[in-house]
N, C-alpha and C. Protein backbone atom coordinates (compact mmCIF):
# COMPACT_ATOMS: atom_id res chain seq x y z
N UNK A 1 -12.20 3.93 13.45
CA UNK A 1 -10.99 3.14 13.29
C UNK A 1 -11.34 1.84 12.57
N UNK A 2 -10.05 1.83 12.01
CA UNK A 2 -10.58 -0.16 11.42
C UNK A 2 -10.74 -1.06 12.59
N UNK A 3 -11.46 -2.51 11.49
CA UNK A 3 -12.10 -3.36 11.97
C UNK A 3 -10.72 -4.17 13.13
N UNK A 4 -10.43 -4.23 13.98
CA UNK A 4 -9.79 -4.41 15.26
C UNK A 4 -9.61 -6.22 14.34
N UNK A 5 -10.25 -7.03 13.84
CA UNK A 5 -9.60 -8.23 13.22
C UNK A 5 -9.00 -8.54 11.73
N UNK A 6 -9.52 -7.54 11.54
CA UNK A 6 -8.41 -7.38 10.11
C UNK A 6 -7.07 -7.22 10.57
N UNK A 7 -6.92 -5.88 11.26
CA UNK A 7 -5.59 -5.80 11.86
C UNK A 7 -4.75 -6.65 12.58
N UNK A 8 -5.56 -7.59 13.09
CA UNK A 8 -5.29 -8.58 13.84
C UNK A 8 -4.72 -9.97 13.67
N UNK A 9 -5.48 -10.16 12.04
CA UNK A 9 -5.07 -11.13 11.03
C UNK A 9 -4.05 -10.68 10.54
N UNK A 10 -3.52 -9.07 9.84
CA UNK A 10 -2.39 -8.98 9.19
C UNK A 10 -1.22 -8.69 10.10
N UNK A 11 -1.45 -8.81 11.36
CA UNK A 11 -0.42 -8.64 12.21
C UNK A 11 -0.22 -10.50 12.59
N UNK A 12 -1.15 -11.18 12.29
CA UNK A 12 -0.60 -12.67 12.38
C UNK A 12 0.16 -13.20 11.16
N UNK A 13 -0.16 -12.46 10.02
CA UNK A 13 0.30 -12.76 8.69
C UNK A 13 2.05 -12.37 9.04
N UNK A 14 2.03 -11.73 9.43
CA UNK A 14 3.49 -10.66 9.28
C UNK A 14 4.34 -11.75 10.24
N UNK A 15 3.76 -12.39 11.77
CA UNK A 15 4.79 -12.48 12.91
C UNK A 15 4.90 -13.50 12.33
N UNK A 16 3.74 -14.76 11.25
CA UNK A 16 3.86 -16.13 10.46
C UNK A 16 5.42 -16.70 9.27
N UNK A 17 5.59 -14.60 9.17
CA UNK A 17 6.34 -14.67 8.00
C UNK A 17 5.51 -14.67 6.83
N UNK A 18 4.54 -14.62 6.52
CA UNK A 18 3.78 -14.98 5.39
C UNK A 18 3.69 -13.55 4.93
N UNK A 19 4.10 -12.82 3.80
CA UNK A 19 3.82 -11.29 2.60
C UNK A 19 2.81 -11.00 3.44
N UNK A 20 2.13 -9.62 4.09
CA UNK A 20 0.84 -8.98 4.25
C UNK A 20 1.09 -8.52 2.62
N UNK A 21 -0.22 -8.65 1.80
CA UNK A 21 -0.75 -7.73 0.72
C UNK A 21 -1.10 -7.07 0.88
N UNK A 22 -1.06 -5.78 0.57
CA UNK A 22 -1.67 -4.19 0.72
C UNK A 22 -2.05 -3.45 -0.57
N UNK A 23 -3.17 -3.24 -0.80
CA UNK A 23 -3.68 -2.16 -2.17
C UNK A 23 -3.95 -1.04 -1.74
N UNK A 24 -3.28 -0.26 -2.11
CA UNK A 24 -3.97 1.21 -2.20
C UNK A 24 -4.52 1.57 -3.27
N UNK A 25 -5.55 2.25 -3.30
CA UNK A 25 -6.37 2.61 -4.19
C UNK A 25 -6.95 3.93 -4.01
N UNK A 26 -7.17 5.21 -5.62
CA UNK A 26 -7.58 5.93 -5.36
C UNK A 26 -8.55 6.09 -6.78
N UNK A 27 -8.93 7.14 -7.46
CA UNK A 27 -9.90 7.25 -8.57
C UNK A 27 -8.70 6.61 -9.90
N UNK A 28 -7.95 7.75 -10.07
CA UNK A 28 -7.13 7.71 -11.21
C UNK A 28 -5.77 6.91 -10.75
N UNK A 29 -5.14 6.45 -10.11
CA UNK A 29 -3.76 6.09 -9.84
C UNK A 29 -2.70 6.41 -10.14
N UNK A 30 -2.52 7.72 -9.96
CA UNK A 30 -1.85 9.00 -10.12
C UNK A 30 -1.26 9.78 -9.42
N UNK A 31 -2.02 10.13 -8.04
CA UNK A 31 -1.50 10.90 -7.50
C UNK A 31 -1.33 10.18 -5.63
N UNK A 32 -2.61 9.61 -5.58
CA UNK A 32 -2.50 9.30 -4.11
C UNK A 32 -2.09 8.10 -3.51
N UNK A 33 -3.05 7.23 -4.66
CA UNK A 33 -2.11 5.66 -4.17
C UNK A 33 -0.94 5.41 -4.73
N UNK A 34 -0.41 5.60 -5.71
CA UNK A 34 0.93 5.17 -5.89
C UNK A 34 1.86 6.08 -4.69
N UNK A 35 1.30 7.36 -4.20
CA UNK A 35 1.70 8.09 -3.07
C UNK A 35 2.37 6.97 -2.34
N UNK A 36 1.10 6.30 -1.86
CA UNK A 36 0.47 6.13 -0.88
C UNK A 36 1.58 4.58 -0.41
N UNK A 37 1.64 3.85 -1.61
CA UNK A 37 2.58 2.55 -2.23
C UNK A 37 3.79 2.68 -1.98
N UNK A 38 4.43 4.14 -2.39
CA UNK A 38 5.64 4.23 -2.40
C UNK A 38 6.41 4.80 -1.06
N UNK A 39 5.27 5.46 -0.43
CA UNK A 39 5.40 5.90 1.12
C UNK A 39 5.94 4.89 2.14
N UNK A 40 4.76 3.36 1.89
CA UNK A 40 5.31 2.17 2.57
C UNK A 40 6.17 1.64 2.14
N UNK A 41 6.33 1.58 1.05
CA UNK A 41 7.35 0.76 0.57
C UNK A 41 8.75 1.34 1.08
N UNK A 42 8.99 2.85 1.06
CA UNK A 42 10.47 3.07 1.78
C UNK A 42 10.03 3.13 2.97
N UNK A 43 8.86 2.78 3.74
CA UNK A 43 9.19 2.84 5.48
C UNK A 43 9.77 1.04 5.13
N UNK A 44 9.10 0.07 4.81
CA UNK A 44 9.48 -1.33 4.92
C UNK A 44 11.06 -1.27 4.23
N UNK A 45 11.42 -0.60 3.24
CA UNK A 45 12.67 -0.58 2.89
C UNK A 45 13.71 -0.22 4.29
N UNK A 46 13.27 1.39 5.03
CA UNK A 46 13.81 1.64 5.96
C UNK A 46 14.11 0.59 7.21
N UNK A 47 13.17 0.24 7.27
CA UNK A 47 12.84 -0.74 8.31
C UNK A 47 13.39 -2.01 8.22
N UNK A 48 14.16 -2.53 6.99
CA UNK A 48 13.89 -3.72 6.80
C UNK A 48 13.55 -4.97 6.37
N UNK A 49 11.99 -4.60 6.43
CA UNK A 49 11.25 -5.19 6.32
C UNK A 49 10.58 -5.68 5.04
N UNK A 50 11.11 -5.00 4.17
CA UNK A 50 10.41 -4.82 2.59
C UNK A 50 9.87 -6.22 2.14
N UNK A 51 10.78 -7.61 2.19
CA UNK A 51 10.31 -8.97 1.91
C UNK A 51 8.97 -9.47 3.10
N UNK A 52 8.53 -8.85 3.93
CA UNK A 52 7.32 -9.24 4.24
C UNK A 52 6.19 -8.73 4.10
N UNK A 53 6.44 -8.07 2.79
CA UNK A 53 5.40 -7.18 2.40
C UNK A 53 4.72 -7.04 0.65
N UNK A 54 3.86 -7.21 0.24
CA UNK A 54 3.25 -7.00 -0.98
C UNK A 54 2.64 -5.85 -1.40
N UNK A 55 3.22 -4.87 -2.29
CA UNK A 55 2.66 -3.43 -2.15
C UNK A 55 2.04 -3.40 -3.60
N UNK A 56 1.09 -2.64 -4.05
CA UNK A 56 0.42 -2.45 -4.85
C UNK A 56 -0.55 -1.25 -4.77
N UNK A 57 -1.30 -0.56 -6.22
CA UNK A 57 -1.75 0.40 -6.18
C UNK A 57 -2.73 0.39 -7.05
N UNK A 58 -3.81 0.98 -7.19
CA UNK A 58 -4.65 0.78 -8.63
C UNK A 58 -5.63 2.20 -8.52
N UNK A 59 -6.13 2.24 -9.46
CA UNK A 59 -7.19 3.08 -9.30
C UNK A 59 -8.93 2.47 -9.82
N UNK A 60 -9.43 3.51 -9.81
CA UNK A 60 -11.27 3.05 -10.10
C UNK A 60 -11.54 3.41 -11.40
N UNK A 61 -10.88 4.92 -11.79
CA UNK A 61 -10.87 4.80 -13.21
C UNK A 61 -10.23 4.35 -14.15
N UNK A 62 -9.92 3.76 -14.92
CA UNK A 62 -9.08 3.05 -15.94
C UNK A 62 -8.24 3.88 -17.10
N UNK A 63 -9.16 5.07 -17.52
CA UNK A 63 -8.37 6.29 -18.12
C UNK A 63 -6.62 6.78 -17.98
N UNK A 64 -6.17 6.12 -16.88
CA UNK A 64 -4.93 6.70 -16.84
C UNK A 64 -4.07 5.41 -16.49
N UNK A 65 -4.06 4.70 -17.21
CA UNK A 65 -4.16 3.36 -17.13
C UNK A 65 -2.29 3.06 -18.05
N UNK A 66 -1.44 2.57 -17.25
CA UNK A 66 0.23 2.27 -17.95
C UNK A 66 0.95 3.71 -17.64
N UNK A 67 0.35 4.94 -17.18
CA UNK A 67 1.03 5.85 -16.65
C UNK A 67 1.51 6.07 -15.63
N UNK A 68 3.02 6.84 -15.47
CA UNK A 68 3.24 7.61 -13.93
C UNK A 68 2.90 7.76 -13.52
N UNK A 69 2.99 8.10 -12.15
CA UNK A 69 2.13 9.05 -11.12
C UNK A 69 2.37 10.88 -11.91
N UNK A 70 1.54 11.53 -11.45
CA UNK A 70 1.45 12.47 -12.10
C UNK A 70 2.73 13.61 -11.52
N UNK A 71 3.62 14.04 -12.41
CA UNK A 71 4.86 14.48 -12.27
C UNK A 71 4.58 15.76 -11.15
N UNK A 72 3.41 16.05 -10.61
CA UNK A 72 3.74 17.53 -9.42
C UNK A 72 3.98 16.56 -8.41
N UNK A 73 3.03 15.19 -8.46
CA UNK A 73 3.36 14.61 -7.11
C UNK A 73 4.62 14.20 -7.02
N UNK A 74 5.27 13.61 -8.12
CA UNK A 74 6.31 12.93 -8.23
C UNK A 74 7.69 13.84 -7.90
N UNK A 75 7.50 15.37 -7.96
CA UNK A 75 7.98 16.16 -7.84
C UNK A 75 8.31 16.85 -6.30
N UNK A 76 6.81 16.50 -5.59
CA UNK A 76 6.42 16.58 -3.89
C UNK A 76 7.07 15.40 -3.55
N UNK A 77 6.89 13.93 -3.68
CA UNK A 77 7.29 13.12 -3.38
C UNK A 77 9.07 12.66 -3.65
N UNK A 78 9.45 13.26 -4.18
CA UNK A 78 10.87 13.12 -4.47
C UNK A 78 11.53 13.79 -3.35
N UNK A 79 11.34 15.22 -3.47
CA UNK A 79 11.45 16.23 -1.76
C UNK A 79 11.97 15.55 -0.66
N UNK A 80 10.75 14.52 -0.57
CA UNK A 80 10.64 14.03 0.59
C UNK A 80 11.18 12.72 0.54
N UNK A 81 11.92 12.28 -0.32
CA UNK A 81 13.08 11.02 -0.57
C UNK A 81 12.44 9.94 -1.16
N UNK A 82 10.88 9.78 -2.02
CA UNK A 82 10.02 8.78 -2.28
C UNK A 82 10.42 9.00 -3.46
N UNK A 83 10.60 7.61 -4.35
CA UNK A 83 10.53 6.85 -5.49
C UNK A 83 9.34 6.82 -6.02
N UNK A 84 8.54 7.32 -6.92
CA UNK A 84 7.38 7.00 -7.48
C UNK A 84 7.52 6.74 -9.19
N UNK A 85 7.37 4.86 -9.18
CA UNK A 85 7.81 4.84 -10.41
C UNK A 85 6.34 3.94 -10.96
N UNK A 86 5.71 3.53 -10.16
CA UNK A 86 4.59 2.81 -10.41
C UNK A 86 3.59 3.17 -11.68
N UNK A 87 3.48 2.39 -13.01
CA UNK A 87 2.31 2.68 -13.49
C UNK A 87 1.11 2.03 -13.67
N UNK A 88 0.07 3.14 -13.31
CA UNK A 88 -1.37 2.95 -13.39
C UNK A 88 -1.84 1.84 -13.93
N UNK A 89 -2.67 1.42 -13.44
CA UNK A 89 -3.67 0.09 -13.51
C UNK A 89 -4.65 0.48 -13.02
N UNK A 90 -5.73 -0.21 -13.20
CA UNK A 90 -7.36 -0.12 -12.96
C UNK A 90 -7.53 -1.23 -11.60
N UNK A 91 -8.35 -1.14 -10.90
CA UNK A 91 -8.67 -1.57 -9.68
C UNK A 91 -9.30 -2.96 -10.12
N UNK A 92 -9.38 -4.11 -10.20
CA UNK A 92 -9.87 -5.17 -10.65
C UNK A 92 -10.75 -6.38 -9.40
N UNK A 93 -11.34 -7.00 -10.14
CA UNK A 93 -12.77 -8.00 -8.75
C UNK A 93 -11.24 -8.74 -8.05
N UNK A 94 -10.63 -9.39 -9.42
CA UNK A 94 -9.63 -10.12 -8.98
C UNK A 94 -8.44 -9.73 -7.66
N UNK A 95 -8.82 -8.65 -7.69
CA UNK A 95 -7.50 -7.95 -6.40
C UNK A 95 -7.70 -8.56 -5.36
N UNK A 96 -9.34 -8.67 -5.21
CA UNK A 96 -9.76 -9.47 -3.78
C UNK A 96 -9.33 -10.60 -3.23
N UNK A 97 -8.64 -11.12 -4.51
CA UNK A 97 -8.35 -12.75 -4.30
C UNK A 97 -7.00 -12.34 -3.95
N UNK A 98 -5.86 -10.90 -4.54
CA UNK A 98 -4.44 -11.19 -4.09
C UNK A 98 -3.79 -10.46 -3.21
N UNK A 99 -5.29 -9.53 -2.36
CA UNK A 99 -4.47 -8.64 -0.95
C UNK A 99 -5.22 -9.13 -0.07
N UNK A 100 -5.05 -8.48 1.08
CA UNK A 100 -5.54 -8.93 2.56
C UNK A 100 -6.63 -7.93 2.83
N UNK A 101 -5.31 -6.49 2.25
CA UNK A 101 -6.17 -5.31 2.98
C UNK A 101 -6.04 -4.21 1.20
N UNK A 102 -7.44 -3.86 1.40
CA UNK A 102 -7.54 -2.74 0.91
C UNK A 102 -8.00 -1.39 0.82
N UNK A 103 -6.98 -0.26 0.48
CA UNK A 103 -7.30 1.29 1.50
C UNK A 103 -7.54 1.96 0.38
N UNK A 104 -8.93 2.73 0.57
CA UNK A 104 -9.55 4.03 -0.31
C UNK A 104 -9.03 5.00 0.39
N UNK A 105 -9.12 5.80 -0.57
CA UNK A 105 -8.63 7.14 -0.10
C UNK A 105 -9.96 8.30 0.61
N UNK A 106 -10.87 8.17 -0.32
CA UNK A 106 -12.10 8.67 0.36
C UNK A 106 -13.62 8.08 0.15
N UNK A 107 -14.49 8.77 0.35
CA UNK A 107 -15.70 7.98 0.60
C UNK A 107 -15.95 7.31 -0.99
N UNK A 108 -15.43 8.22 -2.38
CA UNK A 108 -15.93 7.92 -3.60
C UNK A 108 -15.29 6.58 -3.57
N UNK A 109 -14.01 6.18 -3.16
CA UNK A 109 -12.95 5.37 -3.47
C UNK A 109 -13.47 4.14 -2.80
N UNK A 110 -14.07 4.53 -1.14
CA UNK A 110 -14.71 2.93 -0.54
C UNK A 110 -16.49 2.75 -1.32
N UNK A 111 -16.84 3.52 -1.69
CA UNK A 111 -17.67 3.55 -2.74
C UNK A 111 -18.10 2.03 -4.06
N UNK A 112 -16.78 2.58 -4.42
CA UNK A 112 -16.38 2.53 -5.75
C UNK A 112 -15.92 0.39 -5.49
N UNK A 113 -15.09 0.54 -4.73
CA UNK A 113 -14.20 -0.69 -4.01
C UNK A 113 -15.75 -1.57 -3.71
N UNK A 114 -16.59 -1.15 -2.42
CA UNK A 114 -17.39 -1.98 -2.74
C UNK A 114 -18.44 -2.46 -3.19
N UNK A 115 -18.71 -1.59 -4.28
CA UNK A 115 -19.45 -2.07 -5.61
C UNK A 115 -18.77 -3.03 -6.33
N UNK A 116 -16.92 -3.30 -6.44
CA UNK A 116 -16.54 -3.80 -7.14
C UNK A 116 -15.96 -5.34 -6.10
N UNK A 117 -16.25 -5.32 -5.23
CA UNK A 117 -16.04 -6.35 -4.30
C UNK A 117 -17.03 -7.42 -4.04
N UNK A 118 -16.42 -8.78 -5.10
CA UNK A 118 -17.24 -9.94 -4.96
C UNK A 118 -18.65 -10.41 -4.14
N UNK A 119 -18.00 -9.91 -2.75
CA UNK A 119 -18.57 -10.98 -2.24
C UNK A 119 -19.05 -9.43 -0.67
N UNK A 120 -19.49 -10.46 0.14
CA UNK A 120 -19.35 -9.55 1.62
C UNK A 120 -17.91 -9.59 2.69
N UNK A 121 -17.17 -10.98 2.88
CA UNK A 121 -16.07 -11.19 3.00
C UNK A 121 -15.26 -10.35 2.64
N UNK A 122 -15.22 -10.13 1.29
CA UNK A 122 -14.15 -9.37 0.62
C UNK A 122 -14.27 -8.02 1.10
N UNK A 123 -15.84 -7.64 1.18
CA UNK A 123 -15.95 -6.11 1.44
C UNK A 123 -15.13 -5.64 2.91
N UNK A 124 -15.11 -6.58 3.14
CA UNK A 124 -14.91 -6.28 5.14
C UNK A 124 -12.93 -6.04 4.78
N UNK A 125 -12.58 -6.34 3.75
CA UNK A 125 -10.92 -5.97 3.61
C UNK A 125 -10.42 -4.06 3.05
N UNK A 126 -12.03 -4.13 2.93
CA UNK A 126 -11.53 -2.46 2.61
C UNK A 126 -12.05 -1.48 3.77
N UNK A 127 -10.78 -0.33 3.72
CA UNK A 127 -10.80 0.00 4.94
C UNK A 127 -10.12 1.94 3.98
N UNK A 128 -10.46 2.81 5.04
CA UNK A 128 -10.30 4.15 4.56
C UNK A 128 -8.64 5.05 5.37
N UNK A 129 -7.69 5.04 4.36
CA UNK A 129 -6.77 5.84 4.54
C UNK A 129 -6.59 6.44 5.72
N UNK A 130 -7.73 7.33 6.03
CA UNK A 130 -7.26 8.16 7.35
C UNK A 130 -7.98 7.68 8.60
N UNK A 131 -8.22 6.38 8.22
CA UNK A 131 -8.67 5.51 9.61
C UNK A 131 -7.74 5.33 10.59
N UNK A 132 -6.37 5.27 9.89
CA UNK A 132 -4.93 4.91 10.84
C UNK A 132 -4.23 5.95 10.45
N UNK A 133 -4.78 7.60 10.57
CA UNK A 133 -3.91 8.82 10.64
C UNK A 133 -4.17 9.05 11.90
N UNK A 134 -2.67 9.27 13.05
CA UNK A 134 -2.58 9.55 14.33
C UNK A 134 -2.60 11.10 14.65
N UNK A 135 -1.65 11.52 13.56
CA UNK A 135 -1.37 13.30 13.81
C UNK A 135 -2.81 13.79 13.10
N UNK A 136 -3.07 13.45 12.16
CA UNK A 136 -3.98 14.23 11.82
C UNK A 136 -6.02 13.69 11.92
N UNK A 137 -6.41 12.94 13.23
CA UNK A 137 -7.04 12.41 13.38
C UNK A 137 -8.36 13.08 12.83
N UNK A 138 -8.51 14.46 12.46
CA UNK A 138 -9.94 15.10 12.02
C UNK A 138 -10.30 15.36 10.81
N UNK A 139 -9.44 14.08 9.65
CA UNK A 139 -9.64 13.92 8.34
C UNK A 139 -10.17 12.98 8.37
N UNK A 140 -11.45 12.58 7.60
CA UNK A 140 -12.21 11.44 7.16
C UNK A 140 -11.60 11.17 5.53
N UNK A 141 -11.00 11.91 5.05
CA UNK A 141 -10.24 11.62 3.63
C UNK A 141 -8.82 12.08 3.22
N UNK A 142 -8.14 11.55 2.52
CA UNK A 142 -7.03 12.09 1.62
C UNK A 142 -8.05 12.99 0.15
N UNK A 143 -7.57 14.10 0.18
CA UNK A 143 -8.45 14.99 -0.68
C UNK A 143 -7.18 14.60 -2.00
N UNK A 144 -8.25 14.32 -2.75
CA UNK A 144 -7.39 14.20 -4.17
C UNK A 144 -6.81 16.04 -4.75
N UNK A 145 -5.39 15.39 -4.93
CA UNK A 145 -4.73 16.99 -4.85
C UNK A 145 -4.97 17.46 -6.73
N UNK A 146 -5.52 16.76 -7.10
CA UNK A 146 -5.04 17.26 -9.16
C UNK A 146 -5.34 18.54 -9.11
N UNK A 147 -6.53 18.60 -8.93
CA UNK A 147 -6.46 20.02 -9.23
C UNK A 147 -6.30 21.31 -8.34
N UNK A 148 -5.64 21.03 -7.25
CA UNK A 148 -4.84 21.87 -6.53
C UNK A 148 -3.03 21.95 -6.62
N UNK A 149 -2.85 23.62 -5.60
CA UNK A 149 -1.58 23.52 -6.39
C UNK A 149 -0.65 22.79 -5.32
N UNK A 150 0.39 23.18 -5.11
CA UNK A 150 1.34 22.89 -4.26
C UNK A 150 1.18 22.31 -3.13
N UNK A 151 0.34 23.09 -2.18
CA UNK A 151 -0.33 23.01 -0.60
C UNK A 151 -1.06 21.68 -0.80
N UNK A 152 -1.60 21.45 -1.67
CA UNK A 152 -2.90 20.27 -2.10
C UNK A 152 -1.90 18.92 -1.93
N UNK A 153 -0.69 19.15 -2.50
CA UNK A 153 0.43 18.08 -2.79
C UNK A 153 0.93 17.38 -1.58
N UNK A 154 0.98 18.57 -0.90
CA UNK A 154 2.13 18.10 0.95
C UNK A 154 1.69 17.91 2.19
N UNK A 155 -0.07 18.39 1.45
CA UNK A 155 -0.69 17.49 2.29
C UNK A 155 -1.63 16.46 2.34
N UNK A 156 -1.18 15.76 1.39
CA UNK A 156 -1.86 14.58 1.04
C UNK A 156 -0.63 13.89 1.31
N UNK A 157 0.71 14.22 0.69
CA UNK A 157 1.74 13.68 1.49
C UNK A 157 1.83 13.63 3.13
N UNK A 158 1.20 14.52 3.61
CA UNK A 158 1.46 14.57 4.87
C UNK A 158 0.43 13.51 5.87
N UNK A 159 -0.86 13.42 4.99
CA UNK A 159 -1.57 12.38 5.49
C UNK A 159 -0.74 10.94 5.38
N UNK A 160 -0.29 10.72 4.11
CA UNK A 160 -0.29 9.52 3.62
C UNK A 160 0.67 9.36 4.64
N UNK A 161 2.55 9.96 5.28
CA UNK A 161 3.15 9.25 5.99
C UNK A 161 2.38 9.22 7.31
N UNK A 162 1.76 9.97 7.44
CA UNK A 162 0.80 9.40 9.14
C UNK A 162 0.60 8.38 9.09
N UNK A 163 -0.43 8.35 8.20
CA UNK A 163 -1.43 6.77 7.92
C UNK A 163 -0.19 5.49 7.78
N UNK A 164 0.68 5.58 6.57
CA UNK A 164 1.24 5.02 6.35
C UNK A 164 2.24 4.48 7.72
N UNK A 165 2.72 5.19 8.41
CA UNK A 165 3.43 4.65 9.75
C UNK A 165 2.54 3.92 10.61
N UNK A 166 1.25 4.54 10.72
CA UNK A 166 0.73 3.84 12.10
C UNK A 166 -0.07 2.83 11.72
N UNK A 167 0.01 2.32 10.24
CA UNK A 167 -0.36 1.25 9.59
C UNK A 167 0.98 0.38 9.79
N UNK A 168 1.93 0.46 9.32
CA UNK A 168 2.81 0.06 9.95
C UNK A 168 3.02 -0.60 11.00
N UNK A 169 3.27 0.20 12.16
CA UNK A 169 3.10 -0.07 13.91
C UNK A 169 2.10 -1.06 13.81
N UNK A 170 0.96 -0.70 13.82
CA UNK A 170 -0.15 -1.79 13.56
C UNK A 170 0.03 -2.79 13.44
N UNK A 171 0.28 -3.58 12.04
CA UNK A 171 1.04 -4.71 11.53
C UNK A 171 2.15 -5.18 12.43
N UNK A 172 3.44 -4.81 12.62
CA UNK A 172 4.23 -5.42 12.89
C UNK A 172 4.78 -4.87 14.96
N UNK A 173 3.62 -4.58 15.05
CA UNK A 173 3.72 -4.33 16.66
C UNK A 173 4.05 -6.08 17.23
């Protein structure tokens, strides 16, 4: 599970009133974090809550960089009532300075994050996707779906609203 004071800080950020920042991040920014972005963003819409919140997405590779999310997800994610209009950006040192928290999707992704993370401080803000999945507690990753078909799609969706809710709860308990 995550670090018990991270959570602790963005649940003081939230009751302060002060934006929690949130990055999701995956390789390409395509399929899982903008998922992943747009998942929270309609629970905080649902909820409410959307103005105490800073959502964002990036990826590690830069290759797919001013694009959509990739139209099967966007296609899975629509299904299921999500907006995915976000385009791709590259994961930058600078992010460190404008979120709180930041979530890889799998080991390449916290990898990747803290090689690209300033400092040691900074490193301690990244934290792994299925750390705060309740239903599906015996995933250590969101499996990048590209090159799978359908099944690959709904359940990476299916991780992301786990995670995504009890990240949620978390915060604003």
């Amino acid at each position: 599970m995550t670090d018990n004071s991270l959570i602790t800080d963005l649940r003081k950020r939230y009751h302060e009133g002060k934006p929690v920042r949130i990055l999701f991040v995956c390789l390409g920014n395509i399929c899982r974090s903008p998922a992943a972005e747009g998942i929270f963003r309609y629970i905080t819409e649902e909820k409410g809550t959307a103005a105490h919140f800073h959502l964002d997405s990036a990826g590690l590779y830069a290759g797919h960089a001013g694009e959509l999310p990739d139209k099967r997800m966007r296609i899975h994610a629509t299904r299921r009532g999500y907006n995915l209009t976000h385009h791709s950006r590259p994961a930058r040192e600078w992010d460190f300075n404008e979120f709180d928290i930041i979530i890889g999707m799998d080991d390449a992704n916290i990898s990747g994050l803290r090689s690209l993370a300033p400092t040691d401080d900074d490193r301690k803000k990244i934290v792994r996707m299925t750390d705060f999945c309740r239903l599906h507690p015996y995933y250590d990753a969101v499996p990048d779906p590209y090159y799978e078909g359908a099944a690959g799609f709904e359940l990476v969706l299916d991780l992301l609203e786990d995670a995504c809710m009890a990240l949620y709860d978390a915060i604003t308990e």
